[in-house]
Structures are given as structure tokens and as C-alpha cells.
C-alpha atoms as a PDB file:
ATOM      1  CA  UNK A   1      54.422  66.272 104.594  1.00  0.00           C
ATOM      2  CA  UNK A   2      55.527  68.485 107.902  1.00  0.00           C
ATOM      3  CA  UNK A   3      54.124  67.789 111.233  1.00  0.00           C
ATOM      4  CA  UNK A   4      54.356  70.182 114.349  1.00  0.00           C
ATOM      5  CA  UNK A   5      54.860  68.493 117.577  1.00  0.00           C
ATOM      6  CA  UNK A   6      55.165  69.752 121.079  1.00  0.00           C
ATOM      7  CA  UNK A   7      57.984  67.626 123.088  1.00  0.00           C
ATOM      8  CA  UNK A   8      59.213  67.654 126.445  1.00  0.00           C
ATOM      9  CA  UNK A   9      62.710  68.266 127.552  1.00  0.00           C
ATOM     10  CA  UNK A  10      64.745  68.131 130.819  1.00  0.00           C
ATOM     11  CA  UNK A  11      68.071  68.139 132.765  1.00  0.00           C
ATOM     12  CA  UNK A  12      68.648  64.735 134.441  1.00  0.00           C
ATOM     13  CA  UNK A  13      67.567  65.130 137.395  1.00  0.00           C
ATOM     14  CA  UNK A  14      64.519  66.864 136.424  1.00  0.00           C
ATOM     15  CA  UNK A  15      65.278  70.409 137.830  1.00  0.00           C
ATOM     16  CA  UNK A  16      65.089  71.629 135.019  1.00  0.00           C
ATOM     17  CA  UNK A  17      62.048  70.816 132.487  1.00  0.00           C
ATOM     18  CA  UNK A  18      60.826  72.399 128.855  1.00  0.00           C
ATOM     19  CA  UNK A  19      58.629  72.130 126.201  1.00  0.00           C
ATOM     20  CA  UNK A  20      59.244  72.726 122.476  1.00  0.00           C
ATOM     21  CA  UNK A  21      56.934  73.112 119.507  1.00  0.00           C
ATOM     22  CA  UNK A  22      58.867  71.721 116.354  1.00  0.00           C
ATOM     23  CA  UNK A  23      57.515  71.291 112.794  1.00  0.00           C
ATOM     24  CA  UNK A  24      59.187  68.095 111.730  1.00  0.00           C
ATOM     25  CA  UNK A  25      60.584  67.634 109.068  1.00  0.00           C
ATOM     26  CA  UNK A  26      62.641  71.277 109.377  1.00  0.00           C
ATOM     27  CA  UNK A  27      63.366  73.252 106.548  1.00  0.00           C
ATOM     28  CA  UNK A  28      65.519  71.563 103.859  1.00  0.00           C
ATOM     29  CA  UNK A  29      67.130  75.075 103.373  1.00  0.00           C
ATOM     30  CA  UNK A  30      69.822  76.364 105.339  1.00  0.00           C
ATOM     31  CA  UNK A  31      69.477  79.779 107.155  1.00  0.00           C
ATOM     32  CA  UNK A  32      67.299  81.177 109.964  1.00  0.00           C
ATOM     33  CA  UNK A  33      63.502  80.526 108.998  1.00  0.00           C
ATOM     34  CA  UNK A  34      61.455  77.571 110.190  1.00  0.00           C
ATOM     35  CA  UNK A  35      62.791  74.522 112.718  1.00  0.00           C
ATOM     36  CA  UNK A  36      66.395  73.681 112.813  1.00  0.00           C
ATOM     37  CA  UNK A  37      68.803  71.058 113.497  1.00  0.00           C
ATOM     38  CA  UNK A  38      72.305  71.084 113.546  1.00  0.00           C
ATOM     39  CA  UNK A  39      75.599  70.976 115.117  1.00  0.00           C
ATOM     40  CA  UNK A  40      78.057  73.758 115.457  1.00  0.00           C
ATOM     41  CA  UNK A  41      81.813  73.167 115.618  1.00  0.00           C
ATOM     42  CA  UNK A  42      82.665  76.332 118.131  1.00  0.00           C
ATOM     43  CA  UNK A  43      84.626  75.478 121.001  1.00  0.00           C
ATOM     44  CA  UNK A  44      81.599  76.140 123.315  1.00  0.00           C
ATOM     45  CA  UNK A  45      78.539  74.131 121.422  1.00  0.00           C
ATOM     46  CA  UNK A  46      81.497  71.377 121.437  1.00  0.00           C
ATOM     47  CA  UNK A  47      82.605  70.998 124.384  1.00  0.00           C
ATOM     48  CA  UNK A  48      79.017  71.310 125.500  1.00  0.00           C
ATOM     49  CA  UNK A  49      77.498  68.944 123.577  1.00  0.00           C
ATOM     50  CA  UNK A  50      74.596  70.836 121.882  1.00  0.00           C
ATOM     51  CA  UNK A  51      72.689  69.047 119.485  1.00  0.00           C
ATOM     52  CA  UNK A  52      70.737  72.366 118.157  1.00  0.00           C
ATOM     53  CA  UNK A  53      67.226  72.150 117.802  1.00  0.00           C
ATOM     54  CA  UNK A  54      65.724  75.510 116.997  1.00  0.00           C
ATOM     55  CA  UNK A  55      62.145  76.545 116.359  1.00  0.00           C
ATOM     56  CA  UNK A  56      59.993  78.487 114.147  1.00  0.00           C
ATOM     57  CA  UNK A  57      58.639  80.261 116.444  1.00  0.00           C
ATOM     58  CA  UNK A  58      60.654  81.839 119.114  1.00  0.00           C
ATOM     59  CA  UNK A  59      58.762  83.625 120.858  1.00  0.00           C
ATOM     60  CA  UNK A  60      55.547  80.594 121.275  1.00  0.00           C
ATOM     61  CA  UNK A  61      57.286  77.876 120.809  1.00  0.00           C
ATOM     62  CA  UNK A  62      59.188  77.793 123.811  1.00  0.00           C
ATOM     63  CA  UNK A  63      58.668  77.617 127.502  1.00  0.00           C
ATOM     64  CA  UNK A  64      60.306  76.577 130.496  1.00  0.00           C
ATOM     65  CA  UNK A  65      57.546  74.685 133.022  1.00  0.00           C
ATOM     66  CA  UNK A  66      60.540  74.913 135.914  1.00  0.00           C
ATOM     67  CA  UNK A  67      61.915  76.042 138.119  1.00  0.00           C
ATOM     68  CA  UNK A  68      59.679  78.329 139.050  1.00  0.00           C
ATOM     69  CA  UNK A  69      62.338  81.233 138.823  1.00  0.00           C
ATOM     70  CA  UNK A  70      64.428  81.516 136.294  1.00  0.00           C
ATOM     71  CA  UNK A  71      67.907  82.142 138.385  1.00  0.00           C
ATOM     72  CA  UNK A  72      67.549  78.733 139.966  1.00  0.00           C
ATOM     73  CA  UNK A  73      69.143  77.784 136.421  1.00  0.00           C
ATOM     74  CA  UNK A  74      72.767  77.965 136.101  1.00  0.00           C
ATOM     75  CA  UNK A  75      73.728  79.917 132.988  1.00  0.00           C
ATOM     76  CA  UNK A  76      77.113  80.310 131.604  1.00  0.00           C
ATOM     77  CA  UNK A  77      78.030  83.450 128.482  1.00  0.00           C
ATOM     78  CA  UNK A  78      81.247  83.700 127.313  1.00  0.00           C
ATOM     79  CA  UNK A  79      83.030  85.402 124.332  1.00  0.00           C
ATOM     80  CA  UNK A  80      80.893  88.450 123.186  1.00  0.00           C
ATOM     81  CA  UNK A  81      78.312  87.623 126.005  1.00  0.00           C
ATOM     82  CA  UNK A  82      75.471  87.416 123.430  1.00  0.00           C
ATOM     83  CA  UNK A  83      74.017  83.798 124.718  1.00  0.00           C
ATOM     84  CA  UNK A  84      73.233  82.355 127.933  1.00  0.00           C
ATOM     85  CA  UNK A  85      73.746  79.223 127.784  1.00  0.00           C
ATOM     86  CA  UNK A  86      71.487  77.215 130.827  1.00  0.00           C
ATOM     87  CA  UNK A  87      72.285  74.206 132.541  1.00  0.00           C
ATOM     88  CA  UNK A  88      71.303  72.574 135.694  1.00  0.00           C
ATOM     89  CA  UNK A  89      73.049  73.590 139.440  1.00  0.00           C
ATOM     90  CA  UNK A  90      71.898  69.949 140.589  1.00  0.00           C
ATOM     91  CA  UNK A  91      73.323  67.323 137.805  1.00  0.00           C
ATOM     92  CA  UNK A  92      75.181  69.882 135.285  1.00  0.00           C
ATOM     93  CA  UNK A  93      73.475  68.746 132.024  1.00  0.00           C
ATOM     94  CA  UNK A  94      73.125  71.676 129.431  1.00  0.00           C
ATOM     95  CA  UNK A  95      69.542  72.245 128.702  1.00  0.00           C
ATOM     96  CA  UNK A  96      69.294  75.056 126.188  1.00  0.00           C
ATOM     97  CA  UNK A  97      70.773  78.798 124.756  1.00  0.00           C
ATOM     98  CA  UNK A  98      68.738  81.821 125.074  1.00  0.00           C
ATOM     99  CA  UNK A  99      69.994  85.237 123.741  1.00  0.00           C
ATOM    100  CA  UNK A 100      66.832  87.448 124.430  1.00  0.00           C
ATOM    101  CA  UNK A 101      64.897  88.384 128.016  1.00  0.00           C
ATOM    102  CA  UNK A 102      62.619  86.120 130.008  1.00  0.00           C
ATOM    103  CA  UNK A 103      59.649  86.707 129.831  1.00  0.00           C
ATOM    104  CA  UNK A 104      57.326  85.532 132.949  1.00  0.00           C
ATOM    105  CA  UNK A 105      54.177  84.198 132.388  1.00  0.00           C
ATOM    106  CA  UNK A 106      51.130  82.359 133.083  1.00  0.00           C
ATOM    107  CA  UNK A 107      49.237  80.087 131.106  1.00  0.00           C
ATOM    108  CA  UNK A 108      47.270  76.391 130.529  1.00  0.00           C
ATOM    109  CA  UNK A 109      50.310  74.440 129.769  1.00  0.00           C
ATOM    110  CA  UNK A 110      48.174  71.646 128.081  1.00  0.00           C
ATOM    111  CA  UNK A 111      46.158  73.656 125.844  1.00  0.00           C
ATOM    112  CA  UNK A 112      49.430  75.870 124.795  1.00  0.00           C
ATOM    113  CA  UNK A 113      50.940  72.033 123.993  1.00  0.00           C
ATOM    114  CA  UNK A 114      47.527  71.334 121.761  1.00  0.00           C
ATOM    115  CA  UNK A 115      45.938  69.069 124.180  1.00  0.00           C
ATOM    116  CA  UNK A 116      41.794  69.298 124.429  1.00  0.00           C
ATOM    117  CA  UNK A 117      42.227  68.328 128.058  1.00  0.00           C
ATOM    118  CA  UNK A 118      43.549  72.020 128.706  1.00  0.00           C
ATOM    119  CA  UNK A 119      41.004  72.902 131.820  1.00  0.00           C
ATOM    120  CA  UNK A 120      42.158  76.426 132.135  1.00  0.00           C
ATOM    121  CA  UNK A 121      44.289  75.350 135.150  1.00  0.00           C
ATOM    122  CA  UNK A 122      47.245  78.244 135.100  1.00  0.00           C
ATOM    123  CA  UNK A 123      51.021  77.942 135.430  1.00  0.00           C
ATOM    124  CA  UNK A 124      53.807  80.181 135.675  1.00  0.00           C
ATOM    125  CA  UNK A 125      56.204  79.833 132.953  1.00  0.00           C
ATOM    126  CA  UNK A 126      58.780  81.417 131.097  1.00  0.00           C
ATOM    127  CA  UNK A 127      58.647  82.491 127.480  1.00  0.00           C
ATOM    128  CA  UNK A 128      61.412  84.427 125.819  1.00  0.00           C
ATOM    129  CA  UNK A 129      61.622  87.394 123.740  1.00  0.00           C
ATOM    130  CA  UNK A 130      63.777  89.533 121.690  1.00  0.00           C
ATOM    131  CA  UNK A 131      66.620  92.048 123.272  1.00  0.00           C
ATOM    132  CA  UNK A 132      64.824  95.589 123.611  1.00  0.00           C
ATOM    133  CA  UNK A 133      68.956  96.663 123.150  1.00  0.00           C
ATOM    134  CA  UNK A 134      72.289  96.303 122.749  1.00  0.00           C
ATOM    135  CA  UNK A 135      72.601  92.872 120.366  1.00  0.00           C
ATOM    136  CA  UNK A 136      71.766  92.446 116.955  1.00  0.00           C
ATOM    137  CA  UNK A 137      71.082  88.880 115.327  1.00  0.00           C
ATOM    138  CA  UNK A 138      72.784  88.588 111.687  1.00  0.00           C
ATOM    139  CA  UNK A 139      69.782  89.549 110.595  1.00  0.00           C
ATOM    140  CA  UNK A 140      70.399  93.007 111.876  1.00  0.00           C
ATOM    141  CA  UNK A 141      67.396  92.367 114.629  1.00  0.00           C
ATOM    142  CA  UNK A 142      67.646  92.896 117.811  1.00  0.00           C
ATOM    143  CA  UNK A 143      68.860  89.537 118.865  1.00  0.00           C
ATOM    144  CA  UNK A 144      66.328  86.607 119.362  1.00  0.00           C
ATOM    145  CA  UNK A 145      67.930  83.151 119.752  1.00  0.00           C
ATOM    146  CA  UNK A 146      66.630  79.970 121.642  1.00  0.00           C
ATOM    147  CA  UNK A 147      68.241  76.624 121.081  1.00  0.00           C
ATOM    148  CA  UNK A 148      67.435  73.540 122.751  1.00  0.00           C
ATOM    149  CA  UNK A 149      69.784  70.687 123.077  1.00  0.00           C
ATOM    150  CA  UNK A 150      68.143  68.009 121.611  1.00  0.00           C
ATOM    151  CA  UNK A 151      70.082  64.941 123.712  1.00  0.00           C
ATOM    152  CA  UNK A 152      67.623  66.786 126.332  1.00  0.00           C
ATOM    153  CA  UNK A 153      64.554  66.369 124.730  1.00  0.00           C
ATOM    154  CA  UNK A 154      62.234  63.153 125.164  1.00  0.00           C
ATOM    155  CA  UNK A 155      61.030  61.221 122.030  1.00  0.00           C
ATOM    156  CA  UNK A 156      63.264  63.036 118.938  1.00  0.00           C
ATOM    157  CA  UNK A 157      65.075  60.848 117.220  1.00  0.00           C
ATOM    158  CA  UNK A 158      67.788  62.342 116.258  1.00  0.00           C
ATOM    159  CA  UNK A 159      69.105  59.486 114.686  1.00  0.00           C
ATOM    160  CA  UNK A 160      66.252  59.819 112.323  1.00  0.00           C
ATOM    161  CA  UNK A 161      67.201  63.381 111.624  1.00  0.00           C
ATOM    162  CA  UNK A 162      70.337  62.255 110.608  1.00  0.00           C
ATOM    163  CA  UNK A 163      69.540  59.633 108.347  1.00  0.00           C
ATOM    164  CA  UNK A 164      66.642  61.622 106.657  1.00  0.00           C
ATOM    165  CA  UNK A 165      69.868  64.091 106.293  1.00  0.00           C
ATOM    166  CA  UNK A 166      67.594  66.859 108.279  1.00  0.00           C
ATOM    167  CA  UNK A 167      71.466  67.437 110.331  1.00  0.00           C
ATOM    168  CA  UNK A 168      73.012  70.705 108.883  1.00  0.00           C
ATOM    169  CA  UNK A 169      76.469  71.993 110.255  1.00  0.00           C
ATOM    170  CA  UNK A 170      78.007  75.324 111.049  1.00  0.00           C
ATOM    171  CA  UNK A 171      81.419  76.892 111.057  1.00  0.00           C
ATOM    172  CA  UNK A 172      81.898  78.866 114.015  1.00  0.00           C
ATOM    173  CA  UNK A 173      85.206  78.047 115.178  1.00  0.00           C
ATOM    174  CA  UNK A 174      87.204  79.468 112.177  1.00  0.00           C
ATOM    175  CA  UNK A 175      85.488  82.296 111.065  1.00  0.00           C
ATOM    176  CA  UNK A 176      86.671  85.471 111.965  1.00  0.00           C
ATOM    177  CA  UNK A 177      84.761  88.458 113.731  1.00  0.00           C
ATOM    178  CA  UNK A 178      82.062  89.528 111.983  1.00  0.00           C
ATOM    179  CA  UNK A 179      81.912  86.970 109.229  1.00  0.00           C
ATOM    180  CA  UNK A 180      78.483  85.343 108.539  1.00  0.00           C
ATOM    181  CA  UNK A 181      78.966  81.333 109.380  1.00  0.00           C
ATOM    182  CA  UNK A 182      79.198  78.650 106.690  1.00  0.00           C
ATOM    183  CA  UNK A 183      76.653  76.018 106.988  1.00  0.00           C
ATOM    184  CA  UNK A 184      76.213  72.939 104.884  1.00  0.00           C
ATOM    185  CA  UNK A 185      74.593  69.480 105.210  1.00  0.00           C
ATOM    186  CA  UNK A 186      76.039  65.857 104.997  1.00  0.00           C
ATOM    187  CA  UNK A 187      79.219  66.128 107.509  1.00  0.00           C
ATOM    188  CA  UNK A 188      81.330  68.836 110.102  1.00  0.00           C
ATOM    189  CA  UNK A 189      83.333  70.909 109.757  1.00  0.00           C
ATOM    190  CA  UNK A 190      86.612  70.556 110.808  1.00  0.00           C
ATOM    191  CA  UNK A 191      86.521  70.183 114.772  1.00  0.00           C
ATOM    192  CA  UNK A 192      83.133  69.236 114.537  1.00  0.00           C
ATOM    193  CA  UNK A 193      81.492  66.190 115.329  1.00  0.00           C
ATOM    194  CA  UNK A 194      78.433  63.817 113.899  1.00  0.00           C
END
């Protein structure tokens, strides 16, 4: 039986902080619909550490509670440019990829996380949403992606995920241009890690 669960994430100094609406457990399917967890072997996700967690939702399921502008976070693209991936100018810890536009907003934080205590008290936030141009997804979309690292996230047990096998892994870092990425559960690729 699935459960969906808002939790909070954060750089370590606090800088930075999120919240994430995940329906646990994720799909048991690999590809691009529903929550996701995995770990990709490219040279960036690897080097970075990212521990994917990806939801349903990208365009609710998502916000960033601070700063309250989003160019006080440090972001980083490389390669084809695609993905910004943020981290925090104070302690340096990776928080999450977003390929898509911010999207500024304002809303009752509490009652977008499901709580009744939601008093209609307003906060600026960011949301994302897809590219208006230029990128495509592999879906032939204009590109949408939002991944949180999930060693950022308070209260996922990610050793859970693993042992429930809910871990998938991708091939990124031997693929060549253009070529859709291998995924598969149970263990890395080669250059990956657990």
C-alpha cells in the first residue's frame, strides 16, 4: 500500500531549505512516471553525491521555502547545460537538480504540506516548471526535471529503500550522445556506487 508524504530537506547550514511530496513506496517500474529513487553513475551525479529522489509531480510537489531569491543558491551546469544543479554558497552541500524555470510564488506552506493547521499565513516560494524552449526531456517534452538529493532530506530512510530494493540505477557515463540510458535494479553500473 503507497503512502504520500511531504518531507523537509536542507543544505547544512540551513541556507538552503525544501520540501518534497513523495508517494512511498515509488514505482516498482523503471522509467519516468511516479516517485523515483536511484543513483546515476555519470561523472557529475558521482562526484556529487546525488542520491536521486524524484517526484510524481513536478510541478506541486516541489518547493523551495529559502532563500528568499533564488540566485542566493549556487548552481553549477555543465556538459549540454540542460540541469542546474544547486548547492549552497555557505557550506557547499548539493541540495537538488532543476532543468525547467523558477517559478515565484506565494502560498500557505502548511496547508500545501497537508497540515489542518494551514492559517492562510502566505510565503514566498519557488515552484518549478517546464522549459517554454530550447530543451526537450526524452520524452520529447519540453524539458521538466527536479531531483532532490536524498542525503539532504530529513526522515527518508534510504537504507530502507534499499533493502525494500526501491534503489534503481542508471547508465549515464557510457552511453553515447543521444542514446536513451539503461536502468536496472539490484546493483551499479560500472563506476557507480551503492
Amino acid at each position: 500500500m503507497s503512502s504520500t508524504k511531504v518531507y523537509s530537506g536542507s543544505c547544512h547550514c540551513g541556507d538552503i531549505t525544501y520540501q518534497i511530496r513523495l508517494t512511498l513506496p515509488p514505482n516498482d517500474t523503471i522509467g519516468f512516471d511516479g516517485t523515483r529513487i536511484y543513483k546515476c553513475n555519470c561523472s557529475t551525479c558521482h562526484k556529487m553525491g546525488m542520491f536521486h529522489c524524484r517526484p510524481s509531480d513536478l510541478v506541486n510537489d516541489f518547493i523551495v521555502t529559502s532563500p528568499s531569491d533564488i540566485s542566493e543558491v549556487g548552481e553549477y551546469r555543465c556538459f549540454t547545460k540542460k540541469i542546474g544543479w544547486y548547492f549552497c554558497k555557505r557550506c557547499g552541500v548539493r541540495t537538488f537538480g532543476v532543468g525547467g524555470g523558477w517559478v515565484p510564488t506565494e502560498i500557505d506552506v502548511a496547508k500545501w504540506a497537508g497540515e489542518e493547521s494551514g492559517e492562510g499565513k502566505l510565503q514566498k516560494v519557488f515552484m518549478t516548471e517546464p522549459l517554454k524552449s530550447g530543451h526537450t526531456g526524452y520524452d520529447g517534452k519540453p524539458l521538466h526535471y527536479v531531483s532532490v538529493n536524498g542525503l539532504t532530506l530529513d526522515g527518508l530512510d534510504l537504507i530502507e529503500a534499499h533493502d525494500k530494493g526501491w534503489v534503481y540505477y542508471v547508465e549515464n557515463k557510457f552511453k553515447k550522445d543521444g542514446d536513451y540510458p539503461q536502468m536496472r535494479f539490484k546493483e551499479p553500473f560500472e563506476g557507480g556506487c551503492y
